[in-house]
Protein backbone atom coordinates (compact mmCIF):
# COMPACT_ATOMS: atom_id res chain seq x y z
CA UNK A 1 -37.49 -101.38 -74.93
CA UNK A 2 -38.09 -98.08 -73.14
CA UNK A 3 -40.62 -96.00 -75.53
CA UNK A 4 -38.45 -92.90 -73.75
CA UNK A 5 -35.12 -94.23 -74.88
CA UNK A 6 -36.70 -94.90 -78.57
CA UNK A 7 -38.14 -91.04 -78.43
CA UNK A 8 -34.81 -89.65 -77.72
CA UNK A 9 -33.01 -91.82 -80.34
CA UNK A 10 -35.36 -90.56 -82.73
CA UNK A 11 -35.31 -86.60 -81.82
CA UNK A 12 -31.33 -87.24 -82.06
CA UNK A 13 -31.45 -89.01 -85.09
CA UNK A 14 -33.80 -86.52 -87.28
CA UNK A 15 -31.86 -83.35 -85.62
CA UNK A 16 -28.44 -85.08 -86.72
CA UNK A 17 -30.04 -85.76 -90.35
CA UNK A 18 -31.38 -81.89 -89.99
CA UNK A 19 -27.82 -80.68 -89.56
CA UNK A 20 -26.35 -82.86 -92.39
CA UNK A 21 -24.59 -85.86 -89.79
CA UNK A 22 -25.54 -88.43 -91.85
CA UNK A 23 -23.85 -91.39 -90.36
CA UNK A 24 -24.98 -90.07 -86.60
CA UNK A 25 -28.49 -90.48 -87.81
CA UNK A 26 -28.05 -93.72 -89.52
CA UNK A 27 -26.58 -95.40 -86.49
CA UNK A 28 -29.65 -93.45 -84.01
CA UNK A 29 -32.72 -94.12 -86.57
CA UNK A 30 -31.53 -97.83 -87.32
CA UNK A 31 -31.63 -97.88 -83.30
CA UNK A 32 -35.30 -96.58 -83.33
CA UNK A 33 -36.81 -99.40 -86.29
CA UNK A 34 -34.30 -102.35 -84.40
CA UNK A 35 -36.19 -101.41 -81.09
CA UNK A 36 -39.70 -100.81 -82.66
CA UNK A 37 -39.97 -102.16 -86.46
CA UNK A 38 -43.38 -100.71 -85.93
CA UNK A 39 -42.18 -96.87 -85.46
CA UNK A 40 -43.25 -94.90 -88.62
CA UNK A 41 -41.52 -92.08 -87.91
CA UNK A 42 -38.15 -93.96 -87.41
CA UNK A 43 -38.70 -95.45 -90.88
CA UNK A 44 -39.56 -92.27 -92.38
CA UNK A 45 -36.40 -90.33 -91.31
CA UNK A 46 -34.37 -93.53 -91.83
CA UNK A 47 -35.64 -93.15 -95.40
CA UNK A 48 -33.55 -89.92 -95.47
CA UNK A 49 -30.50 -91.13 -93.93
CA UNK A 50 -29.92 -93.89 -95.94
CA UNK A 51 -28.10 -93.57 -99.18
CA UNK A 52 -29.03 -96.41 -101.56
CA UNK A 53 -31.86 -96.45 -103.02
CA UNK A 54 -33.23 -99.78 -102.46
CA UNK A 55 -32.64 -99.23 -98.91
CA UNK A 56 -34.73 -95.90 -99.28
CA UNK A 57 -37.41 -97.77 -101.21
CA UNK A 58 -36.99 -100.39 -98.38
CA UNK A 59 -37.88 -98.20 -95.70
CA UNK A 60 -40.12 -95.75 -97.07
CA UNK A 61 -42.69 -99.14 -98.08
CA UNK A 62 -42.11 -100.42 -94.40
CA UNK A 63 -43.77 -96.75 -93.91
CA UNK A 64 -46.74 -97.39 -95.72
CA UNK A 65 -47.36 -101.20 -94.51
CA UNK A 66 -47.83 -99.17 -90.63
CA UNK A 67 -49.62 -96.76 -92.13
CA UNK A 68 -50.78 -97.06 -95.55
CA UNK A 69 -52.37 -93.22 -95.78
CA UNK A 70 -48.58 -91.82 -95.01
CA UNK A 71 -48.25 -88.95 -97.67
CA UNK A 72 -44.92 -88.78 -97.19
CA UNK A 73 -43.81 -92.18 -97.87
CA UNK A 74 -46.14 -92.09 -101.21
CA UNK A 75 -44.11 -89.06 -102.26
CA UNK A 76 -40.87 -90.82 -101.64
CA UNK A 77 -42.04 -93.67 -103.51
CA UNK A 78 -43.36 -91.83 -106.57
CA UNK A 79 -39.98 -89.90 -106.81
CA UNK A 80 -37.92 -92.98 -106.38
CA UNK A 81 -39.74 -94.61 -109.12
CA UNK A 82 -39.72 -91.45 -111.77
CA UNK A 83 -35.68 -91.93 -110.82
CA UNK A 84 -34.12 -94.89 -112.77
């Protein structure tokens, strides 16, 4: 896949999730981690886009197995887990 293509999808995608178009982001971050399961950033604003919370959990660990010193993904962990 064309890393350019993948870039754009995943500007789009966190600008759409910026501005509160949920399911445009879904649909252009799912694009980004289906092209390159390796892309932390997809997986991190996928994280956001998604609405249940084992699919939140899902991503934000897929986060931290590419980069296990992402702060971010920790956060979104630890409040996930203080949330029953």
């Amino acid at each position: 896949m064309d890393q350019d293509q993948i870039a754009t999808w995943l500007y789009e995608g966190a600008v759409a999730l910026q501005e509160g178009n949920r399911e445009q982001a879904l649909e252009l971050l799912l694009r980004v981690v289906e092209a390159d399961e390796t892309n932390e950033e997809g997986w991190l604003w996928l994280s956001g886009a998604v609405d249940d919370i084992d699919d939140q959990r899902t991503a934000l660990q897929n986060v931290l197995a590419i980069n296990p010193l992402n702060h971010h993904a920790r956060y979104g962990l630890e409040v996930l887990s203080s949330n029953p």
